[in-house]
N, C-alpha and C. Protein backbone atom coordinates (compact mmCIF):
# COMPACT_ATOMS: atom_id res chain seq x y z
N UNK A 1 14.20 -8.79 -0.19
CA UNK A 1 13.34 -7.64 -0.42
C UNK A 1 12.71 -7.23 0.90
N UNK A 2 12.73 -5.98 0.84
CA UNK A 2 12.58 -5.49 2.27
C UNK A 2 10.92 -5.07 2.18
N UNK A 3 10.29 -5.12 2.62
CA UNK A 3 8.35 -4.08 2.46
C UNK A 3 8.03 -3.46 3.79
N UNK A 4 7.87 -2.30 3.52
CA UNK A 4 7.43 -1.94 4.88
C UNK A 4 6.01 -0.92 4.71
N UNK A 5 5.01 -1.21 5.46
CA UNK A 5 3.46 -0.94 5.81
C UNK A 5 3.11 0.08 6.36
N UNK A 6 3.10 1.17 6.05
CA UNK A 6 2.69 2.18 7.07
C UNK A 6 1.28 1.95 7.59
N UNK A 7 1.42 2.52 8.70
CA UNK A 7 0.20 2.41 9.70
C UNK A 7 0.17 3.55 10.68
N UNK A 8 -0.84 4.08 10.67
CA UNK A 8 -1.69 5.19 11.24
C UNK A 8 -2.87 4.80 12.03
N UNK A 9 -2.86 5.67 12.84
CA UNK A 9 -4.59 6.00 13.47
C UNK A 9 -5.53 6.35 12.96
N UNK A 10 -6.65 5.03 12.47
CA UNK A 10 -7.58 5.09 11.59
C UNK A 10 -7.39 4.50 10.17
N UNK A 11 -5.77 4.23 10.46
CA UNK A 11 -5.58 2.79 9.04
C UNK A 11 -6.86 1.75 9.37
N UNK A 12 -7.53 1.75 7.78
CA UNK A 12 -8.67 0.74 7.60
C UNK A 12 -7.77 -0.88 7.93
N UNK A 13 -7.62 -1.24 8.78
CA UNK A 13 -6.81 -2.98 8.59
C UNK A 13 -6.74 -3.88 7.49
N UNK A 14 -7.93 -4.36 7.04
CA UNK A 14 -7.74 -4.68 5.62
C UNK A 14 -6.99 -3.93 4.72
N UNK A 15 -6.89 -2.72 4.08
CA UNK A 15 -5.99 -2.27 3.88
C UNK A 15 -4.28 -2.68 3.64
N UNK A 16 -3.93 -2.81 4.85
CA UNK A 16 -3.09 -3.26 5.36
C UNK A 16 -2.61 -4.93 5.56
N UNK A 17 -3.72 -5.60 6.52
CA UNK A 17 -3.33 -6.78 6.91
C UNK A 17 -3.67 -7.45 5.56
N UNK A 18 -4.37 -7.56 4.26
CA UNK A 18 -5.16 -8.37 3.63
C UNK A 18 -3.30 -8.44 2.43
N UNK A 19 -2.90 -7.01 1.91
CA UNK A 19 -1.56 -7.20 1.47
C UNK A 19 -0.38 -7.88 2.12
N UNK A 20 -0.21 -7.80 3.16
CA UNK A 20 0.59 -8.61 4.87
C UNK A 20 0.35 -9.72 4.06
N UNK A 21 -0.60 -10.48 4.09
CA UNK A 21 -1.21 -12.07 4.80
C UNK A 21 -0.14 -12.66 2.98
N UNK A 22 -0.94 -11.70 2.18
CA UNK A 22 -0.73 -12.00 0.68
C UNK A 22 0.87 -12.37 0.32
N UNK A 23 1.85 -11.14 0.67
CA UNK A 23 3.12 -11.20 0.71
C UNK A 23 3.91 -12.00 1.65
N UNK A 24 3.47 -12.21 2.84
CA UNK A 24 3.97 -12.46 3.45
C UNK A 24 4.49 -14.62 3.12
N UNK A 25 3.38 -15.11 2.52
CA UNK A 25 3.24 -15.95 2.49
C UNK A 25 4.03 -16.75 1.00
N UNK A 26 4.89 -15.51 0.76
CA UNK A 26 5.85 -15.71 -0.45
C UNK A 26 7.10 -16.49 0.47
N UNK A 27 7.35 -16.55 1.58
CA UNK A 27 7.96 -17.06 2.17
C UNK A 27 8.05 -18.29 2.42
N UNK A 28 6.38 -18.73 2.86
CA UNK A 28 6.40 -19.74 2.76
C UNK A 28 5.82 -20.95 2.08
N UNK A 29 6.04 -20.41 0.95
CA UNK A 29 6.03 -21.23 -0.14
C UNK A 29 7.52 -21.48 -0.78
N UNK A 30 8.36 -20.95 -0.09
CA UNK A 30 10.06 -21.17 -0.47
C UNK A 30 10.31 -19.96 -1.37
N UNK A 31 9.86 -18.82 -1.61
CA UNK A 31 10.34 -17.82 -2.68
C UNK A 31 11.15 -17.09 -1.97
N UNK A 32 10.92 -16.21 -0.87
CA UNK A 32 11.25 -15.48 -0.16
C UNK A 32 13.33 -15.44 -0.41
N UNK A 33 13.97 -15.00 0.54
CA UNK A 33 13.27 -14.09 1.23
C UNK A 33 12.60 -12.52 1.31
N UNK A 34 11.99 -12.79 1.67
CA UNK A 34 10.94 -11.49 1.52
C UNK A 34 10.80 -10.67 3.23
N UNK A 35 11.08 -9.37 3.91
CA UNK A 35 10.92 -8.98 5.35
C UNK A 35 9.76 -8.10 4.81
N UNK A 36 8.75 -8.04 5.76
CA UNK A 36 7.58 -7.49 6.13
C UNK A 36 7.45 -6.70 7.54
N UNK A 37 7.62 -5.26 7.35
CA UNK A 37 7.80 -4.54 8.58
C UNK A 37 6.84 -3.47 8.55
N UNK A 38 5.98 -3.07 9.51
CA UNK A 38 5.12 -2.40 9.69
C UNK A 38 6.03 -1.02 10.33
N UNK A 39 5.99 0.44 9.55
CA UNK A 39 6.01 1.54 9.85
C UNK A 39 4.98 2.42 10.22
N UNK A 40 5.45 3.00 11.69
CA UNK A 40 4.07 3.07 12.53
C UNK A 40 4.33 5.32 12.53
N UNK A 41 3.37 5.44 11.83
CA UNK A 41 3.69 6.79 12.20
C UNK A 41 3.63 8.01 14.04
N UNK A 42 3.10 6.61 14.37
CA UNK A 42 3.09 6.82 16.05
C UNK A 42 3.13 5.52 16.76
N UNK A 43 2.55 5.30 17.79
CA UNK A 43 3.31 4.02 18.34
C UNK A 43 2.63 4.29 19.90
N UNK A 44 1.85 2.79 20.48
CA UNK A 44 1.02 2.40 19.35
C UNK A 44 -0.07 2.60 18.24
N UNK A 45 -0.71 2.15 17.45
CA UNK A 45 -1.43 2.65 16.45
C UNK A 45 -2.59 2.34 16.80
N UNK A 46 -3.89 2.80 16.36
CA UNK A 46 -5.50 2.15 16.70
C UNK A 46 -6.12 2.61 15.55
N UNK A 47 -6.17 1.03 14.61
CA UNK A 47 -6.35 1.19 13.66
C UNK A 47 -8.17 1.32 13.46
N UNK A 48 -8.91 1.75 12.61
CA UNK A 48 -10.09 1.98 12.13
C UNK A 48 -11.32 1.15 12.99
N UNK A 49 -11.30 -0.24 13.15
CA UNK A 49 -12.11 -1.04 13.30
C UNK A 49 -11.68 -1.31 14.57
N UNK A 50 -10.65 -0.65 15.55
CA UNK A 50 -10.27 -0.98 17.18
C UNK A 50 -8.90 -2.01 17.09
N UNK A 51 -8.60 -2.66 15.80
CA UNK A 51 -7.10 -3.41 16.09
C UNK A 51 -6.09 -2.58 16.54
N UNK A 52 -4.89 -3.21 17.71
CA UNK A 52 -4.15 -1.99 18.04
C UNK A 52 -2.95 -2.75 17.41
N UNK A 53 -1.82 -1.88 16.88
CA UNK A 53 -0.93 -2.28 16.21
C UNK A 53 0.92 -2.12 17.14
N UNK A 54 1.28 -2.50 16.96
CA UNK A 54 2.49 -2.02 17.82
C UNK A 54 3.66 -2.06 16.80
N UNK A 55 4.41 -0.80 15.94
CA UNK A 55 4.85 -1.28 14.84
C UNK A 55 6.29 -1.25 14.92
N UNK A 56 6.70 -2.04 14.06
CA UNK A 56 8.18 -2.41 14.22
C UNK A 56 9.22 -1.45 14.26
N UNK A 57 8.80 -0.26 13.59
CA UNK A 57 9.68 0.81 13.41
C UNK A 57 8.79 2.00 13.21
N UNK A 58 9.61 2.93 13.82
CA UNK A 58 8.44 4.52 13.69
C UNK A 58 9.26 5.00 12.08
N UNK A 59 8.63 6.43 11.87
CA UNK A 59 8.43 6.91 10.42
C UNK A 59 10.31 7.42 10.51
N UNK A 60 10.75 7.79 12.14
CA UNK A 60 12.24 8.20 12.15
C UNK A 60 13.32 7.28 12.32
N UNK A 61 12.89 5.71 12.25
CA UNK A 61 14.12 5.04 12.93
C UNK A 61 13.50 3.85 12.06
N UNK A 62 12.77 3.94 10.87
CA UNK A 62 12.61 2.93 9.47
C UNK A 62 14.22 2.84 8.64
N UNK A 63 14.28 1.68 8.59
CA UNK A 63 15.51 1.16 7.27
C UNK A 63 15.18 1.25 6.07
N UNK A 64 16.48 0.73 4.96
CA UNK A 64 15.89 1.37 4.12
C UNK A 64 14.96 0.26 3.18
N UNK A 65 13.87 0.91 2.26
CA UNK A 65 13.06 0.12 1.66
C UNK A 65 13.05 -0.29 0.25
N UNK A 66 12.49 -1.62 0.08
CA UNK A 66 12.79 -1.80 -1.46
C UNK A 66 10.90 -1.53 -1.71
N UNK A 67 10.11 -1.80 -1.04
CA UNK A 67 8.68 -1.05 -1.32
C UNK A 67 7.93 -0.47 -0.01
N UNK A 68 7.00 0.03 -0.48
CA UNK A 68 6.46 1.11 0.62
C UNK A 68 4.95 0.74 0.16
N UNK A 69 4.13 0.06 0.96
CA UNK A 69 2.85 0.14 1.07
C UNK A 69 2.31 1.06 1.84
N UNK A 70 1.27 2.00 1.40
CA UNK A 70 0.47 3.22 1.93
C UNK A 70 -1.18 2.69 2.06
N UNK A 71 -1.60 2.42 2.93
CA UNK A 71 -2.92 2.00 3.21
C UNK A 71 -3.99 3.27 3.07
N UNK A 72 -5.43 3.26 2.99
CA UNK A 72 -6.15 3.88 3.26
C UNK A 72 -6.76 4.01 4.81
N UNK A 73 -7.87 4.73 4.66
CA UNK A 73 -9.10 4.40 6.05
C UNK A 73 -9.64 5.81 6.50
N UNK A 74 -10.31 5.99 7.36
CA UNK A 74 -10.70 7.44 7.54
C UNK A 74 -9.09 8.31 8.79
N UNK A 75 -8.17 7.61 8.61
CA UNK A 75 -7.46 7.87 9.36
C UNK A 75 -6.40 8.97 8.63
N UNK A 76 -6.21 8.25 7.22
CA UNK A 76 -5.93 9.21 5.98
C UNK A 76 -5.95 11.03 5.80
N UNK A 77 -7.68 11.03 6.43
CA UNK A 77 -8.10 12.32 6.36
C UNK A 77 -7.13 13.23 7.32
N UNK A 78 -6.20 12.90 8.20
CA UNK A 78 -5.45 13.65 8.90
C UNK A 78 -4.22 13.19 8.39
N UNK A 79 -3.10 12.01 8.06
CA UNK A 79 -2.52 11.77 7.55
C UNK A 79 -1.55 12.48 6.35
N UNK A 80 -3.28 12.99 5.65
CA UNK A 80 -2.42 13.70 4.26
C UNK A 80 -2.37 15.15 4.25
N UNK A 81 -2.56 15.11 5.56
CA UNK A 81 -2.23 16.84 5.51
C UNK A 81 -0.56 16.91 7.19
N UNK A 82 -0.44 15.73 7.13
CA UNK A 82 0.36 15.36 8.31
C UNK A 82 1.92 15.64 7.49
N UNK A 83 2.81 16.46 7.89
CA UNK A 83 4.12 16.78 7.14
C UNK A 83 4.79 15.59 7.55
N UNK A 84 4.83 15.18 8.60
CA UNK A 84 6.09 14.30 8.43
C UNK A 84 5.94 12.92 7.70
N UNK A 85 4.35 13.14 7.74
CA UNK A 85 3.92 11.79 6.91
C UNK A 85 4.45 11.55 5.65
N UNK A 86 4.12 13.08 4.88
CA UNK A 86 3.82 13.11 3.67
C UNK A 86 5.46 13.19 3.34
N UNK A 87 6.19 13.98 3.77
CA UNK A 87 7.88 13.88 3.45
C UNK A 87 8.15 12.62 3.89
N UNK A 88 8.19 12.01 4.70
CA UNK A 88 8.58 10.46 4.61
C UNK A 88 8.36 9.81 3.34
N UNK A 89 6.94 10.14 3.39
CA UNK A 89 6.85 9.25 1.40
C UNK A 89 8.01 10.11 0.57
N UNK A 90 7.93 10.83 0.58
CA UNK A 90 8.57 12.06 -0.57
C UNK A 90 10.08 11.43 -0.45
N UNK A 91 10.81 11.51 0.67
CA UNK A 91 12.12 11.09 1.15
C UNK A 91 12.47 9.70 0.71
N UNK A 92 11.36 8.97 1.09
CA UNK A 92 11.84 7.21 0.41
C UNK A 92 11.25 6.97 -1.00
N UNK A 93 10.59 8.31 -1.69
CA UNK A 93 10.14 7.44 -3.19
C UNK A 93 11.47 6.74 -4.08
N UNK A 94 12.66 8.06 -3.82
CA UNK A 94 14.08 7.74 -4.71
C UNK A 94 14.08 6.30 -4.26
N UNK A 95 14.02 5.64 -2.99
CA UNK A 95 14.92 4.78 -2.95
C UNK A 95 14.22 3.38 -3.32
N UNK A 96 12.97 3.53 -3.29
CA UNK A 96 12.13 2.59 -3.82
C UNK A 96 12.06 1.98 -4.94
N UNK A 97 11.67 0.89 -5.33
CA UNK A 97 11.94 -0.10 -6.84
C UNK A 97 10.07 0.04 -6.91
N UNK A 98 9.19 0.25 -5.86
CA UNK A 98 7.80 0.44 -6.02
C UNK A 98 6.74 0.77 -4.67
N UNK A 99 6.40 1.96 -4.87
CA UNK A 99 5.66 2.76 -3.89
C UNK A 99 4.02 2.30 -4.41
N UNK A 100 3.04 1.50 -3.60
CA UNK A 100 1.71 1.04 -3.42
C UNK A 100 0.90 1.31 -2.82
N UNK A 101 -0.27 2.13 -3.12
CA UNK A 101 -1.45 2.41 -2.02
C UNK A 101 -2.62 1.48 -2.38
N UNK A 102 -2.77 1.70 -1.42
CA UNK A 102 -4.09 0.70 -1.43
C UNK A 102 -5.54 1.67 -0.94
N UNK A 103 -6.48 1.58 -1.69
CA UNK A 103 -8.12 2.55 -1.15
C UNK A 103 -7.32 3.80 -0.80
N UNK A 104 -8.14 4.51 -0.07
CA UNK A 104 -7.69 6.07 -0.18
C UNK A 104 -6.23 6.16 -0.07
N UNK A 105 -5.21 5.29 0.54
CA UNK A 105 -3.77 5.60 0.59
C UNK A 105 -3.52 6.62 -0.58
N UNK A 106 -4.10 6.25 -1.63
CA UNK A 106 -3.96 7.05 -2.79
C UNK A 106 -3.63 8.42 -2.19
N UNK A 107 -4.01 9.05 -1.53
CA UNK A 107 -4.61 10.55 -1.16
C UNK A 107 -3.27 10.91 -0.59
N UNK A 108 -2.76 9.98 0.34
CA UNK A 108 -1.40 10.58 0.75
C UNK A 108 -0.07 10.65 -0.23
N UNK A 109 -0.23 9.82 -1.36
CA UNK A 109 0.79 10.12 -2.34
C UNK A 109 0.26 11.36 -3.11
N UNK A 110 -0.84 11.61 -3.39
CA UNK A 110 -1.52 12.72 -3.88
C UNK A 110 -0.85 14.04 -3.41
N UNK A 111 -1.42 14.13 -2.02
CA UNK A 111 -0.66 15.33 -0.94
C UNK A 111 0.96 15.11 -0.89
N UNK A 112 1.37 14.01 -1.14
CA UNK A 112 3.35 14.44 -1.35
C UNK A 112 3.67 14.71 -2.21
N UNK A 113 2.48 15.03 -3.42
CA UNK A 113 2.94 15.59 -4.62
C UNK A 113 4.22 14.34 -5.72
N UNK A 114 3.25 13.27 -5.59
CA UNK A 114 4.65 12.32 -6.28
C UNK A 114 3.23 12.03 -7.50
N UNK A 115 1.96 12.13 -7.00
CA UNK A 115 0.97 11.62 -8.27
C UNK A 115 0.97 12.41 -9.53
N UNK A 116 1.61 13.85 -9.25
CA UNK A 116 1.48 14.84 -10.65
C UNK A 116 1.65 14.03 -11.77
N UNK A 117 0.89 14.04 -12.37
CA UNK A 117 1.21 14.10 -14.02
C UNK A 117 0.79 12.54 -14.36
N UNK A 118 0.41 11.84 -13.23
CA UNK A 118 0.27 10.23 -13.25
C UNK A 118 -0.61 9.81 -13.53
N UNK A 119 -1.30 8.37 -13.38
CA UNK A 119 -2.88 7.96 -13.27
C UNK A 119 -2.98 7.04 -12.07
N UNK A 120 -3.79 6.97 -11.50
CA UNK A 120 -4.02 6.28 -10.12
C UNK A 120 -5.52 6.17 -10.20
N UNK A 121 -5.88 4.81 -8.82
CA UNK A 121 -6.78 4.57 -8.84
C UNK A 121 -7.02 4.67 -7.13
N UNK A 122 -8.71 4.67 -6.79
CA UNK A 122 -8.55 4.64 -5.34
C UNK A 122 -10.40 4.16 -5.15
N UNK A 123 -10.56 4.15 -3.82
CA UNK A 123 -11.95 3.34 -3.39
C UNK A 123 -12.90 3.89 -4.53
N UNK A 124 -13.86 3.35 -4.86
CA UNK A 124 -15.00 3.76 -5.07
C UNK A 124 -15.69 5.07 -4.97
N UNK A 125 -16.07 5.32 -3.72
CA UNK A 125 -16.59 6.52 -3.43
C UNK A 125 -15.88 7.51 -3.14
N UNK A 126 -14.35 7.30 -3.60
CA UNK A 126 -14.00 8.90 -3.26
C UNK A 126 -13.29 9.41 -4.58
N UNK A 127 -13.80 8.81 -5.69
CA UNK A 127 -13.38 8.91 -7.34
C UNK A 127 -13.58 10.35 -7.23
N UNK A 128 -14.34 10.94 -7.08
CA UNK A 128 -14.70 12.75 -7.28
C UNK A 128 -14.05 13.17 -6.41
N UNK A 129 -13.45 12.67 -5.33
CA UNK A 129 -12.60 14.01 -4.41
C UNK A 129 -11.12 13.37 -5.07
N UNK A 130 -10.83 12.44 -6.03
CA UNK A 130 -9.47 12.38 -6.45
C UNK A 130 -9.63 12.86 -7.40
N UNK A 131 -10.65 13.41 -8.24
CA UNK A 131 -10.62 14.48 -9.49
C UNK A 131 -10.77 15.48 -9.59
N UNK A 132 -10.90 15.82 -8.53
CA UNK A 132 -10.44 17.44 -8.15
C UNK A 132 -9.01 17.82 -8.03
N UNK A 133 -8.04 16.43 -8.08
CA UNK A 133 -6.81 17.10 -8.31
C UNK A 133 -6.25 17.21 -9.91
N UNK A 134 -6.34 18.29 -10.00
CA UNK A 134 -6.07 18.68 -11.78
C UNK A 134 -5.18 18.01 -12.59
N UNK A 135 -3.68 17.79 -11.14
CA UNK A 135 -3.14 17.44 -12.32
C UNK A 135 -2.70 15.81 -12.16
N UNK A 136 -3.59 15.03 -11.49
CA UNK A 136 -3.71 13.68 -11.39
C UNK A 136 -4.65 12.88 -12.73
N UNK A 137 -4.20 12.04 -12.65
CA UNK A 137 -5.63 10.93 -13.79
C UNK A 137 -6.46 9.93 -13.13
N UNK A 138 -7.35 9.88 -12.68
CA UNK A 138 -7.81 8.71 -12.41
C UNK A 138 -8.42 7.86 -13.06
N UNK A 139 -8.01 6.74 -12.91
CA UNK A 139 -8.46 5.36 -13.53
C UNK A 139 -9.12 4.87 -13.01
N UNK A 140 -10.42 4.20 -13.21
CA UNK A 140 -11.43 3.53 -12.25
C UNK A 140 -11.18 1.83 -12.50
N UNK A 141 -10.07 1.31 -12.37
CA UNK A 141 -9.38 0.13 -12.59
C UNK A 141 -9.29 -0.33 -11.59
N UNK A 142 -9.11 -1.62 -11.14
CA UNK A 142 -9.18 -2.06 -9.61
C UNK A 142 -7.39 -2.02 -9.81
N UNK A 143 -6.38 -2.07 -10.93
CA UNK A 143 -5.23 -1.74 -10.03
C UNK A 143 -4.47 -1.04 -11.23
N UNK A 144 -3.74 0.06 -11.11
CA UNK A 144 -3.10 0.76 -12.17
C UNK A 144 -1.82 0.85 -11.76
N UNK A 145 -1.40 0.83 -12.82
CA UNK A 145 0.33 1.03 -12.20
C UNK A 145 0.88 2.18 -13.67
N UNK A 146 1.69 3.00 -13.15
CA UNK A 146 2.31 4.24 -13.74
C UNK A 146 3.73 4.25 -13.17
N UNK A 147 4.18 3.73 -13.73
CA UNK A 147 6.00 3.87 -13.32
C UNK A 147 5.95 2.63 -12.11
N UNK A 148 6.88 3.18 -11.41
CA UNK A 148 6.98 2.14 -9.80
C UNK A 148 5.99 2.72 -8.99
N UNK A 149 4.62 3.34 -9.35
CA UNK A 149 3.58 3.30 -8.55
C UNK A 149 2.48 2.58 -8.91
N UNK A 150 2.00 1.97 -7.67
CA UNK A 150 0.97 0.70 -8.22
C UNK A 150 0.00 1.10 -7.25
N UNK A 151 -1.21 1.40 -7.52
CA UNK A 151 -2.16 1.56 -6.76
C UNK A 151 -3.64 0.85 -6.86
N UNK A 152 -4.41 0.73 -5.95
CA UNK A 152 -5.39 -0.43 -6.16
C UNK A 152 -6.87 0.42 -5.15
N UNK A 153 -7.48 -0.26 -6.07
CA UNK A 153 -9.26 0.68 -5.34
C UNK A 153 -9.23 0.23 -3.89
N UNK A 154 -10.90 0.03 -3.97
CA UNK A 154 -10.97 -0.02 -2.03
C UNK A 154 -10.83 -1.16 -1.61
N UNK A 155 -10.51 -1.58 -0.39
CA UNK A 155 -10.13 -1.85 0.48
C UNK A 155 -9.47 -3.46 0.21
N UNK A 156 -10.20 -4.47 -0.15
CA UNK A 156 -10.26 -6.01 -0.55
C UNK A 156 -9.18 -5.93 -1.79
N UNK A 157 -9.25 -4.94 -2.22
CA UNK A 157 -8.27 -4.82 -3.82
C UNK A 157 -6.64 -5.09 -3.21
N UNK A 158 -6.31 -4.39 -2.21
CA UNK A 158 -5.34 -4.39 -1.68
C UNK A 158 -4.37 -5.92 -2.00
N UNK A 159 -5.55 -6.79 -1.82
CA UNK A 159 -4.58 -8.35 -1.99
C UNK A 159 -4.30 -9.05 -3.26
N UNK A 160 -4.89 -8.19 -4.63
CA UNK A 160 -5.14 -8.22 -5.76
C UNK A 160 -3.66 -7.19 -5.97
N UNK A 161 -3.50 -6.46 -5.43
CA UNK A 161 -2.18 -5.43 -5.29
C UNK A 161 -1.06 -6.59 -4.82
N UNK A 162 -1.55 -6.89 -3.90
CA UNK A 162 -0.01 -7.81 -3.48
C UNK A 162 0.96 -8.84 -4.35
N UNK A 163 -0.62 -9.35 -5.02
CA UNK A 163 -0.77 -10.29 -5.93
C UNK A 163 -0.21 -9.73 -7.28
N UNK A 164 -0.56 -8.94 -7.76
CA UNK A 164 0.35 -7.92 -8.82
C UNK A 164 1.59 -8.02 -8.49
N UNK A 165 2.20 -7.66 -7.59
CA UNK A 165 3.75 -7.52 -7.12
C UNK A 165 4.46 -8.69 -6.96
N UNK A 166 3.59 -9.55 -6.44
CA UNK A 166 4.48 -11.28 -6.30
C UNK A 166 4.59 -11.57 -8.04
N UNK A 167 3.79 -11.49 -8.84
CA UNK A 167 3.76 -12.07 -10.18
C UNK A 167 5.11 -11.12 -10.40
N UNK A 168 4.86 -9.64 -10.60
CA UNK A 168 5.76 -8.71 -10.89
C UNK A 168 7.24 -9.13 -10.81
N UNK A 169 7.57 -9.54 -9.76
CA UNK A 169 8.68 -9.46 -8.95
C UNK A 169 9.07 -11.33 -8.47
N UNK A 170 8.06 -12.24 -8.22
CA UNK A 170 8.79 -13.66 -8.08
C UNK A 170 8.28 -14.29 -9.68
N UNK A 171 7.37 -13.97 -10.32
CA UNK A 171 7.30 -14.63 -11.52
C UNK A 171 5.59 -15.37 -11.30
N UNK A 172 4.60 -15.34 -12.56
CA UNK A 172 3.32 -16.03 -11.86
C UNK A 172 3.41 -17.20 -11.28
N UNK A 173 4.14 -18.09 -11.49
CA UNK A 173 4.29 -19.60 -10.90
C UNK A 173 4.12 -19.30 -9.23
N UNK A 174 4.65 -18.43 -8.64
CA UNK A 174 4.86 -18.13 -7.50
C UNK A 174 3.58 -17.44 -6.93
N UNK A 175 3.12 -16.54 -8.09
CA UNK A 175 1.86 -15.74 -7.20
C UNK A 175 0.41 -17.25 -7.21
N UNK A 176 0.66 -17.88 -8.21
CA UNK A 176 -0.67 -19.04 -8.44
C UNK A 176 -0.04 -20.00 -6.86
N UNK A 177 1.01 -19.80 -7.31
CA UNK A 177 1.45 -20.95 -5.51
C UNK A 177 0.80 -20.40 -4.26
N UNK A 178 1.18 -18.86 -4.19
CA UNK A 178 0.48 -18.38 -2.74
C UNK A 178 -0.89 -18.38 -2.93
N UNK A 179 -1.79 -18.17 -4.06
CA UNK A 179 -2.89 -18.50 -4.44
C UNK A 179 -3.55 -19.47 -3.71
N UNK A 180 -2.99 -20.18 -4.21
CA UNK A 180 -3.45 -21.65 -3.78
C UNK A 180 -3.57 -21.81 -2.62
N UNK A 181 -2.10 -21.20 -1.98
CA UNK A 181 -1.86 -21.44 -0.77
C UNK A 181 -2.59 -21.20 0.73
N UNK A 182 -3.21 -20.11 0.43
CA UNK A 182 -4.20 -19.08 0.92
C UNK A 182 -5.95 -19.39 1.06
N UNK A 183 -5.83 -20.15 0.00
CA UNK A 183 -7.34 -20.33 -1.09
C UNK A 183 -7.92 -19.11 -1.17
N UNK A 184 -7.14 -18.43 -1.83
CA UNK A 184 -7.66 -17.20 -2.83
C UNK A 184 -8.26 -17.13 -4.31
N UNK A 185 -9.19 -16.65 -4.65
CA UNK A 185 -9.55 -16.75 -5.83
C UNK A 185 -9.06 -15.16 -6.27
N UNK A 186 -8.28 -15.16 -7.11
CA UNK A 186 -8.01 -13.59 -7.85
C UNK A 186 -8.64 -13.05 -8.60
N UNK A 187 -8.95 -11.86 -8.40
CA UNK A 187 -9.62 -11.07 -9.55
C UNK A 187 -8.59 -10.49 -10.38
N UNK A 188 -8.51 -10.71 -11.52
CA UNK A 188 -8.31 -10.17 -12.88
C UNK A 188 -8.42 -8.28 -12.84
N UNK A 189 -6.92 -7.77 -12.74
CA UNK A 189 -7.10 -6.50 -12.40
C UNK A 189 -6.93 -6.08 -13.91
């Protein structure tokens, strides 16, 4: 299984790294294999809090994916009005088995027009600027899933998302293993 992370200027890191640490560690607990590749919509990236990212593949020279994690952060706010951003999602939803945002990421599946008609969830405080889109639902759930889209509130939820997908996809025996593995305590989405 292939995952690849988009990352932007002004990706919140948690976001991002807190799903990483989660999945990644399906590996080594013997489930795997599992590849974890960061898609960098520029290169390098400077993410929210000053981490600089250097990502494995830009948005034109990405392989193909079996999921697509979409992060939030205030970096978003340019992001989802960014075309090549937003057709990149649009271009890889077909090929995806499950497209994931995490905190505002929400917003950029919103703007590619793949949320119509759906329910999604996203941070806390930006519940009223995701209900202004008419023809979205929002759920104030820390993680909702509507078809092969799985989306998760703000920011910390993200690994509660990951955690959804390892159960999803290796079986719970496997997500309580990285659990453990980690010393994570899960919240009950």
């Amino acid at each position: 299984m292939r995952i690849g992370v988009l990352v932007f200027d002004g990706v919140e890191e948690l976001d991002f790294v807190g799903p990483w640490e989660v999945l990644s560690y399906v590996n080594k607990v013997g489930s795997g294999p599992l590849e974890l590749i960061t898609v960098g919509v520029g290169a390098p990236v400077k993410a929210f809090n000053g981490l600089t990212i250097i990502p494995d593949v830009t948005l034109g020279d990405c392989p193909e994916l079996d999921v697509l994690v979409v992060p939030g952060g205030k970096g978003r706010l340019i992001q989802m009005h960014e075309l090549k951003t937003l057709d990149f999602i649009r271009q890889r939803y077909e090929e995806l088995s499950y497209l994931l945002s995490v905190c505002t990421g929400s917003f950029l599946l919103a703007e590619a027009g793949i949320l119509r008609g759906r329910s999604v969830t996203t941070h806390h405080n930006a519940f009223e600027e995701m209900e202004a889109y008419p023809d979205i639902t929002l759920s104030r759930r820390r993680i909702v899933r509507d078809g092969k889209i799985i989306s998760a509130g703000g920011v910390a939820s993200g690994m509660d998302l990951a955690f959804y997908l390892i159960e999803e996809v290796y079986g719970a025996d496997v997500a309580a293993s990285v659990a453990r593995g980690i010393e994570y305590r899960r919240v009950d989405p």
